[in-house]
C-alpha atoms as a PDB file:
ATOM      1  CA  UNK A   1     106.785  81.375 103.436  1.00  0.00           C
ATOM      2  CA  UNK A   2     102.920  81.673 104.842  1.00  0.00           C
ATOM      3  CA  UNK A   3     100.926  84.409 103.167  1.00  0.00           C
ATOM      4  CA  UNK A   4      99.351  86.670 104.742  1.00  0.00           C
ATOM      5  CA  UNK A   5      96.234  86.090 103.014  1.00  0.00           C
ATOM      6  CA  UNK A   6      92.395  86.463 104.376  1.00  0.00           C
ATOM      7  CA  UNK A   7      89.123  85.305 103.279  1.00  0.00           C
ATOM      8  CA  UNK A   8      85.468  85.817 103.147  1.00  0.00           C
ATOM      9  CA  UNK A   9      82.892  85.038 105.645  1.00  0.00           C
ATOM     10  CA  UNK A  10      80.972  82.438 104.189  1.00  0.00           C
ATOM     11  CA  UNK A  11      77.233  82.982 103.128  1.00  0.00           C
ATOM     12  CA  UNK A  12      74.514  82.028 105.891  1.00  0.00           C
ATOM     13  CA  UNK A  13      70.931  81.858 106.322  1.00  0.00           C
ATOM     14  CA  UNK A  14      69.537  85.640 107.528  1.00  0.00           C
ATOM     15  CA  UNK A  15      72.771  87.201 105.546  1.00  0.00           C
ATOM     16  CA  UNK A  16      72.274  88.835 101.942  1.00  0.00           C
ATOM     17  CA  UNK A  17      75.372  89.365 100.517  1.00  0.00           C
ATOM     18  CA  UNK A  18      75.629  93.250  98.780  1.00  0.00           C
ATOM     19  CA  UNK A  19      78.589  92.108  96.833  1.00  0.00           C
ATOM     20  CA  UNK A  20      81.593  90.210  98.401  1.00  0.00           C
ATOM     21  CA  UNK A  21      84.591  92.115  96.789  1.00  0.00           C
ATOM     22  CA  UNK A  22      85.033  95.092  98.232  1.00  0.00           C
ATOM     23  CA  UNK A  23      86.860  96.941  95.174  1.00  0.00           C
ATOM     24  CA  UNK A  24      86.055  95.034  92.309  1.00  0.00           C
ATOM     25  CA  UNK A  25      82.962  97.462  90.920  1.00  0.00           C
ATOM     26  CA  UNK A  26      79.816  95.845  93.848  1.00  0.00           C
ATOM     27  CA  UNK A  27      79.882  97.122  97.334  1.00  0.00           C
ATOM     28  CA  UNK A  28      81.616  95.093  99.700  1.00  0.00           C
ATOM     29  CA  UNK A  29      79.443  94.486 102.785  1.00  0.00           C
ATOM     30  CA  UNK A  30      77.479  92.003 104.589  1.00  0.00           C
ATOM     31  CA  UNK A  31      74.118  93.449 105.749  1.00  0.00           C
ATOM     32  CA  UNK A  32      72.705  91.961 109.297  1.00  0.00           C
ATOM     33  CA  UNK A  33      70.639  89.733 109.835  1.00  0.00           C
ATOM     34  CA  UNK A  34      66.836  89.709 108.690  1.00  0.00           C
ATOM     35  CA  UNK A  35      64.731  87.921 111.579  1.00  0.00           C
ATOM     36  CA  UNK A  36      66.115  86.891 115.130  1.00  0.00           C
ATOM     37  CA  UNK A  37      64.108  84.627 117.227  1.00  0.00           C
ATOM     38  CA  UNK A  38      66.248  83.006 119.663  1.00  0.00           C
ATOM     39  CA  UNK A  39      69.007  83.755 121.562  1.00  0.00           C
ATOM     40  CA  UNK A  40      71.383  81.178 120.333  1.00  0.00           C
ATOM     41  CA  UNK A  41      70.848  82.888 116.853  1.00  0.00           C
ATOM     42  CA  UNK A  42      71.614  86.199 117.752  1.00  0.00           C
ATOM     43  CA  UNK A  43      74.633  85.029 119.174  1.00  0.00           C
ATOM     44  CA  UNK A  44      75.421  83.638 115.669  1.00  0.00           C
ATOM     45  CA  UNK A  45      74.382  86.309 113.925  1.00  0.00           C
ATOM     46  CA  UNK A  46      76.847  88.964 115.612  1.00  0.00           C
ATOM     47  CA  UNK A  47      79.285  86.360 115.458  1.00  0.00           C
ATOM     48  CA  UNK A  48      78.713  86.386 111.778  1.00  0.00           C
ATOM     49  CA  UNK A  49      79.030  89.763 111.521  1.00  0.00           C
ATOM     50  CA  UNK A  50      82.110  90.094 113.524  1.00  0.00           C
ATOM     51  CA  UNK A  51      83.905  88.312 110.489  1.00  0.00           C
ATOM     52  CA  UNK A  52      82.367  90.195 107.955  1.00  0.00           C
ATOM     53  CA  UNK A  53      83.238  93.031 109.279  1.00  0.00           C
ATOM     54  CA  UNK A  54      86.911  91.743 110.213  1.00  0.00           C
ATOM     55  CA  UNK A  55      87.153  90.711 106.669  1.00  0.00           C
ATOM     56  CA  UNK A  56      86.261  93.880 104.953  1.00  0.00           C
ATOM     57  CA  UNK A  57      88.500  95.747 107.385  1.00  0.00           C
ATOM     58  CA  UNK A  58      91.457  93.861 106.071  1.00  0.00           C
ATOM     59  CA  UNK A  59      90.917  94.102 102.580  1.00  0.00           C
ATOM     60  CA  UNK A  60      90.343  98.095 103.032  1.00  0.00           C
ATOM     61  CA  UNK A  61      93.728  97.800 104.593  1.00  0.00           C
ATOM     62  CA  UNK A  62      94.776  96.123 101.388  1.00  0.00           C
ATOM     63  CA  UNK A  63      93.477  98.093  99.397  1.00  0.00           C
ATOM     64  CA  UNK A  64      95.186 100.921 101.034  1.00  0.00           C
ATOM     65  CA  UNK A  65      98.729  99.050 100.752  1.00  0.00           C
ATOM     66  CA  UNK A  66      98.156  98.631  97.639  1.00  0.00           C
ATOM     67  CA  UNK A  67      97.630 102.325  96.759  1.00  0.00           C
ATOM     68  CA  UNK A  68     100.525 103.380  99.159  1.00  0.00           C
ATOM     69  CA  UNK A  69     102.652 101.016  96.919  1.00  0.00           C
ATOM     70  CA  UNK A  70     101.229 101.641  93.699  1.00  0.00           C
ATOM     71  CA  UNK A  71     101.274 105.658  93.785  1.00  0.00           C
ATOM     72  CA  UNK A  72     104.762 106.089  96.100  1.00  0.00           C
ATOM     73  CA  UNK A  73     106.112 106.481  92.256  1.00  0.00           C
ATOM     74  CA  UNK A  74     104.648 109.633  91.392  1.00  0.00           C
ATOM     75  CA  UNK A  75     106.174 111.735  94.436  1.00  0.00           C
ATOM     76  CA  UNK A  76     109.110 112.196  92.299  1.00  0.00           C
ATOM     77  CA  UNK A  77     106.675 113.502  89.362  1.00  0.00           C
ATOM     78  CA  UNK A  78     105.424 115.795  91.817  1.00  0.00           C
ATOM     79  CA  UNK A  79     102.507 116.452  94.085  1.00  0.00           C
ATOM     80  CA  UNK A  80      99.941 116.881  91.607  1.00  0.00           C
ATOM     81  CA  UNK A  81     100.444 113.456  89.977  1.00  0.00           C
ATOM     82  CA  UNK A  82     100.690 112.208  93.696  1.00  0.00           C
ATOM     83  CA  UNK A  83      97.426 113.084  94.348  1.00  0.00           C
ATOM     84  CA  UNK A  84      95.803 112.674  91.393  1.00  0.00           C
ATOM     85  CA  UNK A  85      96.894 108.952  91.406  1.00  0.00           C
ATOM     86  CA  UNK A  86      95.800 107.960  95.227  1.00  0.00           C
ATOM     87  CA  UNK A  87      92.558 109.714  94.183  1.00  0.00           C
ATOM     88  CA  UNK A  88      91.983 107.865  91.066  1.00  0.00           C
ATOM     89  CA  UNK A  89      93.066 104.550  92.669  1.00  0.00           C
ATOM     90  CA  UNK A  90      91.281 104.735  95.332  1.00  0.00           C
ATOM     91  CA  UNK A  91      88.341 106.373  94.225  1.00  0.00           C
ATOM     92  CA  UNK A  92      87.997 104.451  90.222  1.00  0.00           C
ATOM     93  CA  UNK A  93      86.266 100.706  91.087  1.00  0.00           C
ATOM     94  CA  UNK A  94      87.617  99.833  87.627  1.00  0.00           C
ATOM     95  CA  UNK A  95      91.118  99.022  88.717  1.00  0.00           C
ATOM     96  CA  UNK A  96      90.631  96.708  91.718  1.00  0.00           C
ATOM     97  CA  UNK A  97      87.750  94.789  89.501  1.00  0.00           C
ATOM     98  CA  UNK A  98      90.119  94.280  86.962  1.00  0.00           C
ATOM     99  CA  UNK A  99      92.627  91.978  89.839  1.00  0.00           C
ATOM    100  CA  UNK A 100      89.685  91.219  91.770  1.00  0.00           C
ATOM    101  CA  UNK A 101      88.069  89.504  89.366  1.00  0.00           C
ATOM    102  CA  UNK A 102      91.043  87.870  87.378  1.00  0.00           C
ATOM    103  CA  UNK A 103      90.532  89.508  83.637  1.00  0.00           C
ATOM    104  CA  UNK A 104      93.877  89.322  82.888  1.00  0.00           C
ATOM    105  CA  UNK A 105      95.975  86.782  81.320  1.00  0.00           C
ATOM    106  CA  UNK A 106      98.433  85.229  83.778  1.00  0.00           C
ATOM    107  CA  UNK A 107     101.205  87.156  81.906  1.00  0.00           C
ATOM    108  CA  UNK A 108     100.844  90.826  80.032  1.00  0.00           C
ATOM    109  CA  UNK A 109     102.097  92.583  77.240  1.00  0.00           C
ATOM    110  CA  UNK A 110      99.940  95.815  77.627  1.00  0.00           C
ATOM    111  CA  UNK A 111      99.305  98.669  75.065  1.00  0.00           C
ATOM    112  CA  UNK A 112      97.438 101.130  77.118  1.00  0.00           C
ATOM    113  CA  UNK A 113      95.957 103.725  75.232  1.00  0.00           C
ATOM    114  CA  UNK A 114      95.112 107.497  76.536  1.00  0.00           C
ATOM    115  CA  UNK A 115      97.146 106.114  79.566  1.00  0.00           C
ATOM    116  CA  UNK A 116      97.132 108.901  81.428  1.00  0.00           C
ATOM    117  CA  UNK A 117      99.916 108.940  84.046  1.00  0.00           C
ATOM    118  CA  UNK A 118     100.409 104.853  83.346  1.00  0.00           C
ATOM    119  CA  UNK A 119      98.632 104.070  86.521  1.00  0.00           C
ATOM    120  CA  UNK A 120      97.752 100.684  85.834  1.00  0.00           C
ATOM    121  CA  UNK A 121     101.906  99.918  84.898  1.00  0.00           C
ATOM    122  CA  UNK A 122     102.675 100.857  88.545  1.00  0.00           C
ATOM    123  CA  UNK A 123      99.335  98.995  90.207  1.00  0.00           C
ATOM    124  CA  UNK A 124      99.892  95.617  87.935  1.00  0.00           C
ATOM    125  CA  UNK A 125     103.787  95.591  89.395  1.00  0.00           C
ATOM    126  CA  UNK A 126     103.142  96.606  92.721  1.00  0.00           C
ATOM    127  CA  UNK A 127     100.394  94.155  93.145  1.00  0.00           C
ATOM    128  CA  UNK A 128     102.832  91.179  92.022  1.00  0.00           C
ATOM    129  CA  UNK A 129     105.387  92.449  94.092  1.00  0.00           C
ATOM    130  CA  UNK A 130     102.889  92.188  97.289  1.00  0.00           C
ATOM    131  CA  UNK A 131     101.527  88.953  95.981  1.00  0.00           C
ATOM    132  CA  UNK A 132     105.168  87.663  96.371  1.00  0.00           C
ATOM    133  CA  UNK A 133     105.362  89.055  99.675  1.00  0.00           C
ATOM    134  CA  UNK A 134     102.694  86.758 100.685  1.00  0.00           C
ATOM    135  CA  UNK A 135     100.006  89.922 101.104  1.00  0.00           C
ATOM    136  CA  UNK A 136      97.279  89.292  99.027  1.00  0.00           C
ATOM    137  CA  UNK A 137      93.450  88.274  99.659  1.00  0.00           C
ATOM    138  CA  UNK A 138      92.746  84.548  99.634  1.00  0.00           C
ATOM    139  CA  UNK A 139      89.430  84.790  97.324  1.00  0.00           C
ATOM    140  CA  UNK A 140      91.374  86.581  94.750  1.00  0.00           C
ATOM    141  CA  UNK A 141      93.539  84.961  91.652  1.00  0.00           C
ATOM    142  CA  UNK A 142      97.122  85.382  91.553  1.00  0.00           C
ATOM    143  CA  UNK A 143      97.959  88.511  89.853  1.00  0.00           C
ATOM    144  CA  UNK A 144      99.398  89.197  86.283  1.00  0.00           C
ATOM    145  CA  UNK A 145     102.830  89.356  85.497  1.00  0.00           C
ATOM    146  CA  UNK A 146     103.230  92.747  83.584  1.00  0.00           C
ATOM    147  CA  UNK A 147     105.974  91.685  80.865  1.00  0.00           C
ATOM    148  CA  UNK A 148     105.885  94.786  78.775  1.00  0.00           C
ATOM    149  CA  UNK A 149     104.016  97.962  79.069  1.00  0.00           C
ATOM    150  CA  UNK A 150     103.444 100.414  76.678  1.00  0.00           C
ATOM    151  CA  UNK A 151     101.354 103.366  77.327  1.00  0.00           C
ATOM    152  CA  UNK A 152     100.250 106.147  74.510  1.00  0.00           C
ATOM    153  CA  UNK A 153      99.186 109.491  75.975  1.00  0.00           C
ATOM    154  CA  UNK A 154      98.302 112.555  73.818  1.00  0.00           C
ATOM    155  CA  UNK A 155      98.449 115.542  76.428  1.00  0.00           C
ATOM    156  CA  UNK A 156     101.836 115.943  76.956  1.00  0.00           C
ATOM    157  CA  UNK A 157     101.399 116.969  80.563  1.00  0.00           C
ATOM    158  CA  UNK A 158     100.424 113.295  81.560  1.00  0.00           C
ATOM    159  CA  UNK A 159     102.835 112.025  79.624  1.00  0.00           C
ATOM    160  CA  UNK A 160     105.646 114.278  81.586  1.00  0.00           C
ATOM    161  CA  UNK A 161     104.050 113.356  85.269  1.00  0.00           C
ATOM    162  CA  UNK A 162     104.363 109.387  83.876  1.00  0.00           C
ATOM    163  CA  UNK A 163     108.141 109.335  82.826  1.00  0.00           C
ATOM    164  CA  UNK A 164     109.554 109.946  86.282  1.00  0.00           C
ATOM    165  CA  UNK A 165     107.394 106.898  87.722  1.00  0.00           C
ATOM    166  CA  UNK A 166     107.253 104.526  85.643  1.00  0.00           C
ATOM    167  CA  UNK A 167     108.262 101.314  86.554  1.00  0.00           C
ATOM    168  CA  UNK A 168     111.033  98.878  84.768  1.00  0.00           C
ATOM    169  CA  UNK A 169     110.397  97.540  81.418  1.00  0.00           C
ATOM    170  CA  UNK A 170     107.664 100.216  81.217  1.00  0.00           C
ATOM    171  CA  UNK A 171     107.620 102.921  78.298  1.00  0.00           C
ATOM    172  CA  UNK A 172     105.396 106.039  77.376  1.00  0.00           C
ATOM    173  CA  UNK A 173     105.555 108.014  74.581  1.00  0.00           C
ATOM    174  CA  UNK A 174     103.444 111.140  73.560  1.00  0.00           C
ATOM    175  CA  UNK A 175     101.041 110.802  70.608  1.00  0.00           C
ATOM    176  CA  UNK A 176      97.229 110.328  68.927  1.00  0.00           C
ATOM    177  CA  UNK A 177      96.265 106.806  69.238  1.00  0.00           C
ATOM    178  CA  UNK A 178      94.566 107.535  65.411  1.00  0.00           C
ATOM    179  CA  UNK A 179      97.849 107.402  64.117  1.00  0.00           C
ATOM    180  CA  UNK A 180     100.085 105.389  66.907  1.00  0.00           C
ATOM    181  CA  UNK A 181     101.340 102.312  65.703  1.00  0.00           C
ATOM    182  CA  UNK A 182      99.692 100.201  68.487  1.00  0.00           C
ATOM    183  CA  UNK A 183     102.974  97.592  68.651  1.00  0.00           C
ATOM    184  CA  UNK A 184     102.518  94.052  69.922  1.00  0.00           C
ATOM    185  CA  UNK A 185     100.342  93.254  72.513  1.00  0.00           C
ATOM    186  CA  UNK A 186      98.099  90.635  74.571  1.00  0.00           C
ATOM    187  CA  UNK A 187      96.243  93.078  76.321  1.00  0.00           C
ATOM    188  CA  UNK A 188      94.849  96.487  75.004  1.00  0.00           C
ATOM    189  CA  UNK A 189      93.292  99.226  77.203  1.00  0.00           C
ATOM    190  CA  UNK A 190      90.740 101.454  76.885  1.00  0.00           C
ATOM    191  CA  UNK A 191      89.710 103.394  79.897  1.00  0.00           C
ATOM    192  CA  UNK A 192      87.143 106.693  79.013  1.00  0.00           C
ATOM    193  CA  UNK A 193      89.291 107.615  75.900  1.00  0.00           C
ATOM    194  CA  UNK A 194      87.404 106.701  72.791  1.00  0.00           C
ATOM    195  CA  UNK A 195      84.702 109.504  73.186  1.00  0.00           C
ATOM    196  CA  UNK A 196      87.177 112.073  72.396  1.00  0.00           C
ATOM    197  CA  UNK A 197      87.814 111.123  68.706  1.00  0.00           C
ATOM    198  CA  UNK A 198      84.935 111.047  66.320  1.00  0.00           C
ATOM    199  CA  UNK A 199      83.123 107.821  65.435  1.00  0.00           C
ATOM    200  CA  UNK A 200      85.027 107.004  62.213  1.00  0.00           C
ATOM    201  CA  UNK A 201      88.239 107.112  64.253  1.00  0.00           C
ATOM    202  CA  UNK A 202      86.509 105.271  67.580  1.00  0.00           C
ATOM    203  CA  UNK A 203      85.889 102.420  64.634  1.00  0.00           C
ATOM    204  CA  UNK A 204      89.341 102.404  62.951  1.00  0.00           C
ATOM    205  CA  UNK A 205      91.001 102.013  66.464  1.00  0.00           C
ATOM    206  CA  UNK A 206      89.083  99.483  67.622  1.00  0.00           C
ATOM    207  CA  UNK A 207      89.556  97.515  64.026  1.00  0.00           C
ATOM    208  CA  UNK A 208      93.582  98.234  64.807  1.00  0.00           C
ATOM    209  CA  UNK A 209      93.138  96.885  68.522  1.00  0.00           C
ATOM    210  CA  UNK A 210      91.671  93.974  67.103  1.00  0.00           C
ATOM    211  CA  UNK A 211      94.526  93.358  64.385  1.00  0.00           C
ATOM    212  CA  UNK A 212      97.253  93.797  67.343  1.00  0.00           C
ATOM    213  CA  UNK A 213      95.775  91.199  69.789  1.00  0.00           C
ATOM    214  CA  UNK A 214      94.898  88.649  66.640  1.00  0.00           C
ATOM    215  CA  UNK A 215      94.401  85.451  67.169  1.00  0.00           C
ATOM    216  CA  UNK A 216      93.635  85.884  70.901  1.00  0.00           C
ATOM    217  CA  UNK A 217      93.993  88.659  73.310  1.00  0.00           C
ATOM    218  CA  UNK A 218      91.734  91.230  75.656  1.00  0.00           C
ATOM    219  CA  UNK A 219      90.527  94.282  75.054  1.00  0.00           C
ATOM    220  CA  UNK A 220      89.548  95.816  78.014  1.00  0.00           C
ATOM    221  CA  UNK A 221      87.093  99.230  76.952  1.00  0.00           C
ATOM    222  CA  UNK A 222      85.434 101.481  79.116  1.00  0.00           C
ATOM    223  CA  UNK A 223      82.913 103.713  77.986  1.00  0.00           C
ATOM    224  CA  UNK A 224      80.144 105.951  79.055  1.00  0.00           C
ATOM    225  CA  UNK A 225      76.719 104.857  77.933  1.00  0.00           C
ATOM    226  CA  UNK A 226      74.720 107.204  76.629  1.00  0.00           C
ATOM    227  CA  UNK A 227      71.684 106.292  76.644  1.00  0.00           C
ATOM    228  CA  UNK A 228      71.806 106.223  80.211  1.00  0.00           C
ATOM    229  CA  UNK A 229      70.035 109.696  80.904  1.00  0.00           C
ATOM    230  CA  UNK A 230      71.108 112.323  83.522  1.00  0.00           C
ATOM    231  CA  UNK A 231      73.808 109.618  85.169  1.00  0.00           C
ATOM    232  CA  UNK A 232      75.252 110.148  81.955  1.00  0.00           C
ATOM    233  CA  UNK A 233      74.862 113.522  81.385  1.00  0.00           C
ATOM    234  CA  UNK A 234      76.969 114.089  84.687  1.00  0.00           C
ATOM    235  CA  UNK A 235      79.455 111.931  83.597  1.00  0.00           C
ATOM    236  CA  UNK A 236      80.185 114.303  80.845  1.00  0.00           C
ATOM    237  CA  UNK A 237      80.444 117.054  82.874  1.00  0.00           C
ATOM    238  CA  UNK A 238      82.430 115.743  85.562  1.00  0.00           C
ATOM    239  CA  UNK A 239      84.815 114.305  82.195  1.00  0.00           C
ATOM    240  CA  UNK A 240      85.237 118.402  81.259  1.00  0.00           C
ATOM    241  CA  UNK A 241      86.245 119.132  84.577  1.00  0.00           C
ATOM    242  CA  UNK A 242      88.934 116.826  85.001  1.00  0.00           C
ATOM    243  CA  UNK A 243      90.410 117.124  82.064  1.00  0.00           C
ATOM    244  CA  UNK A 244      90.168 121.042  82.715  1.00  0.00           C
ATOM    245  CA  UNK A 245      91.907 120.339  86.028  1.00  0.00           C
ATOM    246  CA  UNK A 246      94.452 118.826  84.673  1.00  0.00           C
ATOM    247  CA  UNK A 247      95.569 121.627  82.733  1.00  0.00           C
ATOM    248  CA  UNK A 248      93.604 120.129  78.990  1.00  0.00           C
ATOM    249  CA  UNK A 249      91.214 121.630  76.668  1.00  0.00           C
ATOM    250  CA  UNK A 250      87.378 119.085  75.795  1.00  0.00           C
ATOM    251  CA  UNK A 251      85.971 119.536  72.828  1.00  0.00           C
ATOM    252  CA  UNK A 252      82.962 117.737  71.643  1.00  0.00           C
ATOM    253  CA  UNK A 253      82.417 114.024  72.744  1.00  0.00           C
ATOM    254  CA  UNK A 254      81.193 111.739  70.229  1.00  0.00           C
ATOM    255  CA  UNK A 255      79.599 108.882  72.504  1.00  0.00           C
ATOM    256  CA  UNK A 256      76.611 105.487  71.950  1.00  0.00           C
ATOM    257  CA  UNK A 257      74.929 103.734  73.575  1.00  0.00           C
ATOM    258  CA  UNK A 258      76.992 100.513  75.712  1.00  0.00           C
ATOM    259  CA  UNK A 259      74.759  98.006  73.180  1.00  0.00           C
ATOM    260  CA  UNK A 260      76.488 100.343  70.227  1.00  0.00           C
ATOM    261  CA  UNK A 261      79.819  99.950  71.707  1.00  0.00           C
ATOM    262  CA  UNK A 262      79.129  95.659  71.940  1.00  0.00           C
ATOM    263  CA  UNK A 263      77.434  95.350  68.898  1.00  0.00           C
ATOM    264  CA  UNK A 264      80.717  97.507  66.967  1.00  0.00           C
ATOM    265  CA  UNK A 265      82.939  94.737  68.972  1.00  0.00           C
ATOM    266  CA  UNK A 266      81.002  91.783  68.220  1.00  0.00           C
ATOM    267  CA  UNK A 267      80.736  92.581  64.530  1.00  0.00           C
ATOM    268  CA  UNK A 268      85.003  92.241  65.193  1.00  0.00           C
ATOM    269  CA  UNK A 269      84.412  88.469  66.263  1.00  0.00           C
ATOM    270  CA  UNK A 270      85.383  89.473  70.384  1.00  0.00           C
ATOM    271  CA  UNK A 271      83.379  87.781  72.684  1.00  0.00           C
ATOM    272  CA  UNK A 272      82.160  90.607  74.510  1.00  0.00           C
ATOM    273  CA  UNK A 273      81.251  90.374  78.282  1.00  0.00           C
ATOM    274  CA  UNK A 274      79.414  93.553  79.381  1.00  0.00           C
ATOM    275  CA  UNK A 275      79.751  94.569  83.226  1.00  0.00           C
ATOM    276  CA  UNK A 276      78.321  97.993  85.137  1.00  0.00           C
ATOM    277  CA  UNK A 277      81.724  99.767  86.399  1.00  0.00           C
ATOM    278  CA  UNK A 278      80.111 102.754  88.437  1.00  0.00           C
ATOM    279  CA  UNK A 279      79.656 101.438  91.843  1.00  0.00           C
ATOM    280  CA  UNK A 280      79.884 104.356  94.256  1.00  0.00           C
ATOM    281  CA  UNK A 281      79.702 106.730  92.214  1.00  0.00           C
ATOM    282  CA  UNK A 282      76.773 108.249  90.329  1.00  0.00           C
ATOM    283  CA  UNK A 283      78.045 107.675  86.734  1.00  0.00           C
ATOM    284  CA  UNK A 284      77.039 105.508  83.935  1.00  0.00           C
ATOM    285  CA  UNK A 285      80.153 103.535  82.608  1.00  0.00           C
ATOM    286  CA  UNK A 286      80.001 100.215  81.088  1.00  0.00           C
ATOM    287  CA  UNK A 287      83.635  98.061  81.601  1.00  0.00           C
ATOM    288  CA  UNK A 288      83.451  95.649  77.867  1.00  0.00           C
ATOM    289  CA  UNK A 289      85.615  92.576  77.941  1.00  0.00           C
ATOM    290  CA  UNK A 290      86.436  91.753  74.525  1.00  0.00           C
ATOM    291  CA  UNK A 291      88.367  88.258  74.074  1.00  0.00           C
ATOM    292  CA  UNK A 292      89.342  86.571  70.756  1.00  0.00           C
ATOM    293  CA  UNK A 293      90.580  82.879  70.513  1.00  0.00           C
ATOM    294  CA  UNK A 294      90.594  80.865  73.760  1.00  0.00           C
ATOM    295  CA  UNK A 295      91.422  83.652  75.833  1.00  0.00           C
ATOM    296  CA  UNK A 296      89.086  82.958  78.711  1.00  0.00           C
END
């Protein structure tokens, strides 16, 4: 069966690359072309940017096939988590890094933790089902196979929009990932959850995450940085609106500095790989890979 795969224009002389992959936390355009002397070059030069541009539309129409796919799930949860999904999906660079950029092992056994609705259950199956289909960018790695999935959700609101689309093999259950048992796993998430416990806890969870993925594993940990100034600062405030949105109460956030988080993860033996996960938006979150073993 052919795919229906596409690539990226390659890199020339007069082009300066913002970030080729559109989606996976950089901006996803080729600028034009610095200095035209001759006609012959501007004739390459629009040529060049013909692809570009040709190459970005198709992987925004990926991107929005994969959403479509992805978030069709949560109609039947209703048309709040409908919306909320496409939005975060679409709108979150975290997710499409994460495939973009090949972080996860070729197959999954994920504890997710303050999942949420379980987005990432229905984007890791719906993006192997397309990859199947032979719809899936060239430049990208295959993705994951999502073997189990097990997401832990506190507000019981998220955890009732979840049930209804969750795909097979997938569970959620309602409860404080202080006290969880965190279950076996290869792969454990942490997406802007941590800040809402106090530091003693942030520590012992991390310590448990570390215990469930031993000897190798991911932990994949975002986090706001605070010692990022007013970016931050926003972040916080945007973080009590959406939770107030979505029908919870905030109390205080206990949050460090990004070299805090690493330093707490290193001092756990991970090899930590720190990445900026804010692009287009004007937050400041920091996306840590942690690995143990030969994991990557």
């Amino acid at each position: 069966m052919s795919r229906n795969t596409f690539t990226r224009s390659p890199r020339m002389p007069g082009f300066q690359p913002k970030g080729e992959n559109e989606g996976d936390g950089r901006q996803g355009h080729f600028v034009s072309c610095t200095i035209i002397k001759t006609g012959k070059a501007r004739l390459k030069c629009a040529a060049m940017n013909t692809v570009a541009d040709s190459s970005a539309a198709a992987l925004r129409a990926f991107r929005r096939r994969l959403i479509g796919a992805a978030t069709a799930p949560y109609r039947s949860a209703g048309h709040f988590a409908w919306h909320f999904a496409r939005g975060k999906l679409g709108r979150d660079p975290v997710f499409f890094s994460l495939l973009a950029r090949g972080e996860f092992p070729p197959t999954v056994r994920m504890t997710d933790l303050g999942c949420g609705q379980c987005l990432l259950a229905n984007l890791l199956t719906s993006a192997a089902r397309l990859f199947e289909a032979g719809d899936w960018p060239a430049s990208w790695p295959p993705p994951p196979r999502l073997e189990s999935y097990r997401g832990i959700e506190l507000m019981p609101r998220d955890v009732e929009r979840a049930r209804p689309a969750l795909p097979p093999g997938a569970v959620v259950e309602q409860g404080d990932i202080r006290h969880v048992d965190f279950g076996p796993a290869n792969v454990v998430v942490i997406l802007d959850s941590l800040h809402y416990i106090d530091h003693a806890a942030q520590d012992a969870v991390l310590e448990r995450a570390r215990r469930t993925l031993a000897p190798d594993g991911v932990l994949v940990l975002r986090v706001g940085d605070a010692a990022a100034g007013w970016p931050f600062m926003l972040c916080s405030w945007v973080d009590h609106l959406v939770t107030w949105v979505r029908g919870h109460r905030l109390g205080q956030l206990h949050c460090r500095p990004a070299v805090a988080w690493q330093r707490k993860l290193e001092s756990l033996d991970f090899r930590v790989h720190p990445q900026p996960m804010d692009a287009g938006t004007p937050f400041a979150n920091t996306l840590l890979l942690a690995r143990l073993g030969n994991d990557k």
